[in-house]
Protein backbone atom coordinates (compact mmCIF):
# COMPACT_ATOMS: atom_id res chain seq x y z
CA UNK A 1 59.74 85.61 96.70
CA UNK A 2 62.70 86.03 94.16
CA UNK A 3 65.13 88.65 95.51
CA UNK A 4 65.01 91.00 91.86
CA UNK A 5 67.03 93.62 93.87
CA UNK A 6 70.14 91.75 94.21
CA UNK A 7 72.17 92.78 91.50
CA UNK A 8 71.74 96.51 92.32
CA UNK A 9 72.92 95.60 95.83
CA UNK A 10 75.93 94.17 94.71
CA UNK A 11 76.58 97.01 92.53
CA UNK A 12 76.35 99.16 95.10
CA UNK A 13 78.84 97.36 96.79
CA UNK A 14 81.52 98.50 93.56
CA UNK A 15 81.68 94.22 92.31
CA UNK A 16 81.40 94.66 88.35
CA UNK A 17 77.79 92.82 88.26
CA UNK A 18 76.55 90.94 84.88
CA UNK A 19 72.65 89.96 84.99
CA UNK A 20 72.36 86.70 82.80
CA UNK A 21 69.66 86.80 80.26
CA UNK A 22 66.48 85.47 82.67
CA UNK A 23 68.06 85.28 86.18
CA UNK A 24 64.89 87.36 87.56
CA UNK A 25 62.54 84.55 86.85
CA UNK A 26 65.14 81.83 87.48
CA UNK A 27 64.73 79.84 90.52
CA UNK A 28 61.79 78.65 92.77
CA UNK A 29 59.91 81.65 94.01
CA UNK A 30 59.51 80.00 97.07
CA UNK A 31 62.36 81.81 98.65
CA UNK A 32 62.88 83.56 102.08
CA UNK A 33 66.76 83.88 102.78
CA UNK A 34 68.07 84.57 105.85
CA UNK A 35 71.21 83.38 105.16
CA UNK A 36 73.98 82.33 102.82
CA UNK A 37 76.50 79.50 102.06
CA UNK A 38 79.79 79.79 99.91
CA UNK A 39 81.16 77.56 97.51
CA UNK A 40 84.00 76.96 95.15
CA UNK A 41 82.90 75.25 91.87
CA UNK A 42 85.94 72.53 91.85
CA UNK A 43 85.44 73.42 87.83
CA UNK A 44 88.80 73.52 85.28
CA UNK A 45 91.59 75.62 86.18
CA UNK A 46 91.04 77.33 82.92
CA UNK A 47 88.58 80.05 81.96
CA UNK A 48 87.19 82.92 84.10
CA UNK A 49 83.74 81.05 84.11
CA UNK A 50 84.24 77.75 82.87
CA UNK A 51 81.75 76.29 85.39
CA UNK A 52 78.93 78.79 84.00
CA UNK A 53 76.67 76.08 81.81
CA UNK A 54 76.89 73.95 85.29
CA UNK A 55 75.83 76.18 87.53
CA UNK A 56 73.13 77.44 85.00
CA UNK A 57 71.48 74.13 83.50
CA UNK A 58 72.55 72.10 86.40
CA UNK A 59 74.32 68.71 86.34
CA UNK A 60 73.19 65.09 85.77
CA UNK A 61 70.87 64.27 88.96
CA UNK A 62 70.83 67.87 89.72
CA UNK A 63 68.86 70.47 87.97
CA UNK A 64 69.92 73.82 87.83
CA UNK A 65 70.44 76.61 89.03
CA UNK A 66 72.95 75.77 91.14
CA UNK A 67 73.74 79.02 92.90
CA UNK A 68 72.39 82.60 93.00
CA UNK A 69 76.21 84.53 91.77
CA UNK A 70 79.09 82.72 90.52
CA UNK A 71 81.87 84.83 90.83
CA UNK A 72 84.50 85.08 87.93
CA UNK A 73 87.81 84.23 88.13
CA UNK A 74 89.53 87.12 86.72
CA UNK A 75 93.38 87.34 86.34
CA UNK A 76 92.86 90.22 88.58
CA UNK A 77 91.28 88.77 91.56
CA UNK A 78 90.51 93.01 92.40
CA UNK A 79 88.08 92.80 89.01
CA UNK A 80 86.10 89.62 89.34
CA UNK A 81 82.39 89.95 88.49
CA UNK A 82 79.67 88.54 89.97
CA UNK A 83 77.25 86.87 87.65
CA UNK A 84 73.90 86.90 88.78
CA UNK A 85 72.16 82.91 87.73
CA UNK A 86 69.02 83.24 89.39
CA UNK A 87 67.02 85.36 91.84
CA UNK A 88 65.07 82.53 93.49
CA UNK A 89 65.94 79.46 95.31
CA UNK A 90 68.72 77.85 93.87
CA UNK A 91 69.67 73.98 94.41
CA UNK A 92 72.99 74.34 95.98
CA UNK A 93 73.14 73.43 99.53
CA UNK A 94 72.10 70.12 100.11
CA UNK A 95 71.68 68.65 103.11
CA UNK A 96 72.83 70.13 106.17
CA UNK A 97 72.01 72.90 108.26
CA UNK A 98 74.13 76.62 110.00
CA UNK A 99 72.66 76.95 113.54
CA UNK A 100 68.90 77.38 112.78
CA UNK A 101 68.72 77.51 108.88
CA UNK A 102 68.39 74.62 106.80
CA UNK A 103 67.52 74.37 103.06
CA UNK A 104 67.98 76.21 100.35
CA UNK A 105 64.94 78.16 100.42
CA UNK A 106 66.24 80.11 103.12
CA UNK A 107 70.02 80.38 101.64
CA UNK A 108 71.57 82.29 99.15
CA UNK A 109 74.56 80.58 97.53
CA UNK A 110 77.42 82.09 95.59
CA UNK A 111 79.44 80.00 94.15
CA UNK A 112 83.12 81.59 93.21
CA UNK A 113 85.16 79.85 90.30
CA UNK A 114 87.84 77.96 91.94
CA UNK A 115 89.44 74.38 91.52
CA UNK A 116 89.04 73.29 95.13
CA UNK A 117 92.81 73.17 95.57
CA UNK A 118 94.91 75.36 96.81
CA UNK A 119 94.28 78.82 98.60
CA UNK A 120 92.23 81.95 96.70
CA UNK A 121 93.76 85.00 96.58
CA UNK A 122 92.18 87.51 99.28
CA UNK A 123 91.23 90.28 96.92
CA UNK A 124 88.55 87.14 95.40
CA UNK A 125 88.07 86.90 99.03
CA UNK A 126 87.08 90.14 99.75
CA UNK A 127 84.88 90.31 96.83
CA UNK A 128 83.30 87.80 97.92
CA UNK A 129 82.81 88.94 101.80
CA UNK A 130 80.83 92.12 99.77
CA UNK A 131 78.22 89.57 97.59
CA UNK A 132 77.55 87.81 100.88
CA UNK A 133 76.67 91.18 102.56
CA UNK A 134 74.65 91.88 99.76
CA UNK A 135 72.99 88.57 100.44
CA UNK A 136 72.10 89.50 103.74
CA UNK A 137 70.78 92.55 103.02
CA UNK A 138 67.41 91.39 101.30
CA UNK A 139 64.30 92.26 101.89
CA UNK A 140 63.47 90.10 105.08
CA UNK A 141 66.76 89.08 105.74
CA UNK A 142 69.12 89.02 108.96
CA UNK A 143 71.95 91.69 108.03
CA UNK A 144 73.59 89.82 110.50
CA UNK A 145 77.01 87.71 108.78
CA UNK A 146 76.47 85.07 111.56
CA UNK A 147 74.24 83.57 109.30
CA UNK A 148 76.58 82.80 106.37
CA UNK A 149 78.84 79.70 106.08
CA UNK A 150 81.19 78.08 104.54
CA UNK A 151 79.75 74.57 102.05
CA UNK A 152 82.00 72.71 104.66
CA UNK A 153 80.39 73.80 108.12
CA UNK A 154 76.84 73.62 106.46
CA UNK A 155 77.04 70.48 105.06
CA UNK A 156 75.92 66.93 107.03
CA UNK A 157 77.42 64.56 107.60
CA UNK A 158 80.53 66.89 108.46
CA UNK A 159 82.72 65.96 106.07
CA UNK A 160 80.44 65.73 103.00
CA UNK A 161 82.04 69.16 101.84
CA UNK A 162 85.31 70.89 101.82
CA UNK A 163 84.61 74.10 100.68
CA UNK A 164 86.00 76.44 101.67
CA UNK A 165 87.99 75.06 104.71
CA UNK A 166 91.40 76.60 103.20
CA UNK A 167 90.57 80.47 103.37
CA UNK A 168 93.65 81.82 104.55
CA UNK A 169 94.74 83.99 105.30
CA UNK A 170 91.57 84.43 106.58
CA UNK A 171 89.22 81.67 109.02
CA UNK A 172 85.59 80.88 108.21
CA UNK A 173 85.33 83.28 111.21
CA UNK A 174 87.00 86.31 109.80
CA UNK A 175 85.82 86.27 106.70
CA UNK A 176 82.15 86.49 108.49
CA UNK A 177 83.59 89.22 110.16
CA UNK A 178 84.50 90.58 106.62
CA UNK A 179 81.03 90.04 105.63
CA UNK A 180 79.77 92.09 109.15
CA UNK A 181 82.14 94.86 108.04
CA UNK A 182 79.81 95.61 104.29
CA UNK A 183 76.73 94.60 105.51
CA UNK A 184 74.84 98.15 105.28
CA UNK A 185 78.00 99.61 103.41
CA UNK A 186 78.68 101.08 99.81
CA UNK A 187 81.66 100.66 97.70
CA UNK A 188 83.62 103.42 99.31
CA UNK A 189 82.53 101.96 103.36
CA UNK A 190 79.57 104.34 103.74
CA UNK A 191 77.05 103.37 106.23
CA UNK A 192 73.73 103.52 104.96
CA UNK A 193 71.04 103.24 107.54
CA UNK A 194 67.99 101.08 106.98
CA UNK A 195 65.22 103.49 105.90
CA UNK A 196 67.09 106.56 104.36
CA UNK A 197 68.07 107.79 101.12
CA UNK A 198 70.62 105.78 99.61
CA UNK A 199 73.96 106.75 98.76
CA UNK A 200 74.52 107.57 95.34
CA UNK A 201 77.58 104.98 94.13
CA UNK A 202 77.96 104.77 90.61
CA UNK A 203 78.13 101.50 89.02
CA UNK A 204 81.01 100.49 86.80
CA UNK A 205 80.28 100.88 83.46
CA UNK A 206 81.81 100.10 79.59
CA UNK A 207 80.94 99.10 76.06
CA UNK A 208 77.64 98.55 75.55
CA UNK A 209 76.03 99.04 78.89
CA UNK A 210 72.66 101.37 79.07
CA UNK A 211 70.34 103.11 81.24
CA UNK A 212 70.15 106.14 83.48
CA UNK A 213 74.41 105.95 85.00
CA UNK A 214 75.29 106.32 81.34
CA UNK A 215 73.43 109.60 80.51
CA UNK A 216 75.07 110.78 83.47
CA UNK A 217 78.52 109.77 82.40
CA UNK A 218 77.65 111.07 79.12
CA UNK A 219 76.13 114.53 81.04
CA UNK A 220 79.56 115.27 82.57
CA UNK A 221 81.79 113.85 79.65
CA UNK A 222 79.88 116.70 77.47
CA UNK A 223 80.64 119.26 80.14
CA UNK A 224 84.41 118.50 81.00
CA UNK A 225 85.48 117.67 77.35
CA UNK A 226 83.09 120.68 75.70
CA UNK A 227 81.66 117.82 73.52
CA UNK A 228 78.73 116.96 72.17
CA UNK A 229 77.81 113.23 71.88
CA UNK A 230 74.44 112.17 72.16
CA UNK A 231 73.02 112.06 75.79
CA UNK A 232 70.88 108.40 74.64
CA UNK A 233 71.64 106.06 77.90
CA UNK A 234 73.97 103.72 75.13
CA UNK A 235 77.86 103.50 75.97
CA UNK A 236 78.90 103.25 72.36
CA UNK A 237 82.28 104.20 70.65
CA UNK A 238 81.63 107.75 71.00
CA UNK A 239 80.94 107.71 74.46
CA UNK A 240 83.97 104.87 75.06
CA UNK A 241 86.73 107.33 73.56
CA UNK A 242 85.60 110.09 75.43
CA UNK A 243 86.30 107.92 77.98
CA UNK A 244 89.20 106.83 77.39
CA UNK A 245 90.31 110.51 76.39
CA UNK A 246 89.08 111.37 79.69
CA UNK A 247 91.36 108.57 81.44
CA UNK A 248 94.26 110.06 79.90
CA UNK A 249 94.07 113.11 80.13
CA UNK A 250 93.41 112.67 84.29
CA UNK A 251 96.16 110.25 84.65
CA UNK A 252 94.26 107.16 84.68
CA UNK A 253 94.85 103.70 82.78
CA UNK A 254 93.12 104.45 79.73
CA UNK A 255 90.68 101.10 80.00
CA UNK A 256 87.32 102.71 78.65
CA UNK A 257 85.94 101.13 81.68
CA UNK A 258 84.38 103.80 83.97
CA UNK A 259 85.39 102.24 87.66
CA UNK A 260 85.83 103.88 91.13
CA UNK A 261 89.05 105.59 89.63
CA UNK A 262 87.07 107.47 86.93
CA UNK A 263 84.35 108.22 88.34
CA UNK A 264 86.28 110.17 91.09
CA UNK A 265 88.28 111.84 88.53
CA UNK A 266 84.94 112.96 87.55
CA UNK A 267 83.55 114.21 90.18
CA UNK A 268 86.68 116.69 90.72
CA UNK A 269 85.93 117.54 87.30
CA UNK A 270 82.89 118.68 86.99
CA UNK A 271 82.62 122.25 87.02
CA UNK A 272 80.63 122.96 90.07
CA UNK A 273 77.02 124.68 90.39
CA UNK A 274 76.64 128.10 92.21
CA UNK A 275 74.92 128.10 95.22
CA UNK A 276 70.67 128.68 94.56
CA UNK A 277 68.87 130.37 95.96
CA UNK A 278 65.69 130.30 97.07
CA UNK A 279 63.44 128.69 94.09
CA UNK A 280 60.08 128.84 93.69
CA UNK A 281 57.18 126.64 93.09
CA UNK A 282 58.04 125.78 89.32
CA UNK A 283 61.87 125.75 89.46
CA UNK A 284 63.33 122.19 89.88
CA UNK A 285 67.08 121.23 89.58
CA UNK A 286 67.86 117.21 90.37
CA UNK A 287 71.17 117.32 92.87
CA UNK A 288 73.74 114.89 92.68
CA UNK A 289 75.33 115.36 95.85
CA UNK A 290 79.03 113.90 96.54
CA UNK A 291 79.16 110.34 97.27
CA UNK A 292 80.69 110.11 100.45
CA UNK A 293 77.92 112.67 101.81
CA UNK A 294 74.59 112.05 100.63
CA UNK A 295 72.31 110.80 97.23
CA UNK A 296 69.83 111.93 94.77
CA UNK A 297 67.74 114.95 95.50
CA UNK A 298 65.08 117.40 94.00
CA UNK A 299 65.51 121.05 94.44
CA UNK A 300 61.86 121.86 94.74
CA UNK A 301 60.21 124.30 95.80
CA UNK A 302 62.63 125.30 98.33
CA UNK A 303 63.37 121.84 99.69
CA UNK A 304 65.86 119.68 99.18
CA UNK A 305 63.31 115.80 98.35
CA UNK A 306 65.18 112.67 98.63
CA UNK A 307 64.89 110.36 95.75
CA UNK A 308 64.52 106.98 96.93
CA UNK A 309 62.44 105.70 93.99
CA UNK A 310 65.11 104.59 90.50
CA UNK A 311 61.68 105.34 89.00
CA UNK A 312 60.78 108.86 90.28
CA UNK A 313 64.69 109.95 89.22
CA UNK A 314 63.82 108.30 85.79
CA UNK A 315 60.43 110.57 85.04
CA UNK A 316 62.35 113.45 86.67
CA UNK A 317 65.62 112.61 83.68
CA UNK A 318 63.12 111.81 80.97
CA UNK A 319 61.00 115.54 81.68
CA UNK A 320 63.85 117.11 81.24
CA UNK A 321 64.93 118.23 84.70
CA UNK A 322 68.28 120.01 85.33
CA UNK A 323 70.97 117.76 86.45
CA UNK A 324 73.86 119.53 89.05
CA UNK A 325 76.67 117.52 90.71
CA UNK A 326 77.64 119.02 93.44
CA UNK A 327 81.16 119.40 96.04
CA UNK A 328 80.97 118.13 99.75
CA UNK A 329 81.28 121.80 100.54
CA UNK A 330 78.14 122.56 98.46
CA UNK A 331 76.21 120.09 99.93
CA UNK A 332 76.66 121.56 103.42
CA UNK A 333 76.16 125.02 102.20
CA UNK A 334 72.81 123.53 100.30
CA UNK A 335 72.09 121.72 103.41
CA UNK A 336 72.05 124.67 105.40
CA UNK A 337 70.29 127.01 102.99
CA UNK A 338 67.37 124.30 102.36
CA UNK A 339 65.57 121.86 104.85
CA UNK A 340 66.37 118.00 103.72
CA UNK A 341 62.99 116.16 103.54
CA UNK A 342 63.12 112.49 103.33
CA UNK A 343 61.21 110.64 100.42
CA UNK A 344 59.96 111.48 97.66
């Protein structure tokens, strides 16, 4: 089946993620990875995705798509975005096998924009190491970075491919071990355990980007700058110069980009709640707790309800439920004061 949850993964994972228009539905649904392969796109040294319409429409005697991500080639290596091309099996392994695996129905393939000469810089690398843990951590899949290869070592007859046989300054083996090292981690190295509530990591966010993460942003621009833009889900010019008012008033590179950085600012920010107490049936507040702690929660009924479900914290948004960010010291206090219950 097509792996729809990928981009979220590698979000989560702080890689600055565009979905192309169609990448759900692109690709054979005939798909069970357990692995993953990685590539360089020997395109033009030009560009930050000059291999893009390749890797999309394919090539002559191969159809597309020819990867799952391609990875940008930004002049920052440290901002390089991964651009998700398709969420099913893509046609980009060929023939040759990694211990057991073998085909590309059971590979996910990221292909990051290089010339095939010369090294990559080990920020791309890095980057990298995190969309191959994302990889692994489909539904179904091994979450163990034994299982992803370089083109060269997958490819037969050994030879067929050299990519990426010069990593350094890592080896194909450290740079598994890099992949070991995110698998089950967010952006900041948090260990999130199979099964629990995730950990709440912002995405980055800018011009023209919607949804749930920008209310938020808007939420806590209103309350730090005593403004009042609209709180629509649309990062527009009103919400990008609060932004970038925000950035310079804290110190930060006024970008209008809302990265790590900002969002940490943020969260110092943001004037914290008082301590509840004990709430009763028809009270409800929706707890951001820090990110380094915990996730999403419901104050209800004196419980504190994990939010696993993007949907459930949606209805909760969209009925009007109050919205608290709270410090790591608040969240133990909380903690204490009200039993956690996992779900929702």
């Amino acid at each position: 089946m097509r792996d729809v949850g990928l981009a979220s993964r590698i979000r989560a994972k702080g890689v600055r993620v565009i979905e192309t228009a169609g990448c759900q539905t692109r690709g054979s649904s005939t798909f069970s990875p357990k692995g993953s392969v990685n590539h360089h796109t020997a395109g033009s040294p030009k560009g930050t995705i000059s291999s893009y319409s390749t890797v999309l429409y394919g090539r002559p005697g191969l159809s597309g798509p020819l990867c799952n991500v391609l990875q940008s080639r930004e002049a920052d290596p440290t901002q390089d975005i991964a651009y998700i091309i398709a969420c099913g099996k893509a046609n980009h392994g060929g023939v040759g096998h990694w211990g057991s695996l073998s085909g590309n129905a059971y590979m996910h393939g990221l292909e990051i924009e290089h010339t095939g000469t010369g090294t990559v810089p080990q920020a791309r690398l890095e980057i990298a190491a995190r969309i191959h843990a994302a990889f692994l951590e489909a539904p179904g899949s091994s979450r163990n970075a034994q299982n992803t290869c370089q083109h060269f070592e997958y490819a037969t007859p050994k030879g067929r491919k050299p990519d990426f046989r010069e990593l350094s300054p890592f080896t194909a083996d450290s740079f598994r071990a890099r992949v070991q090292y995110w698998i089950g981690r967010t952006a900041n190295g948090v260990v999130v355990n199979p099964g629990q509530p995730p950990v709440y990591v912002p995405p980055v966010l800018e011009l023209n980007d919607t949804g749930i993460p920008v209310k938020q942003l808007q939420q806590y621009l209103n309350q730090i700058l005593k403004s009042t833009i609209a709180v629509d889900g649309h990062f527009g010019p009103a919400t990008y110069h609060l932004v970038v008012t925000f950035q310079k008033n804290s110190g930060l590179s006024p970008d209008g980009v809302v990265g790590p950085a900002t969002w940490a600012a943020i969260s110092k920010a943001i004037t914290p709640v008082q301590t509840p107490k004990p709430v009763i049936e028809d009270q409800e507040m929706l707890i951001i707790a820090p990110v380094n702690t915990a996730g999403r929660f419901l104050l209800h009924a004196g419980k504190l309800v994990g939010i696993n479900s993007p949907t459930d914290l949606t209805s909760f948004m969209n009925a009007g439920v109050k919205v608290a960010g709270v410090s790591a010291s608040e969240w133990v206090t909380l903690q204490k004061a009200f039993p956690v219950v996992i779900g929702s």
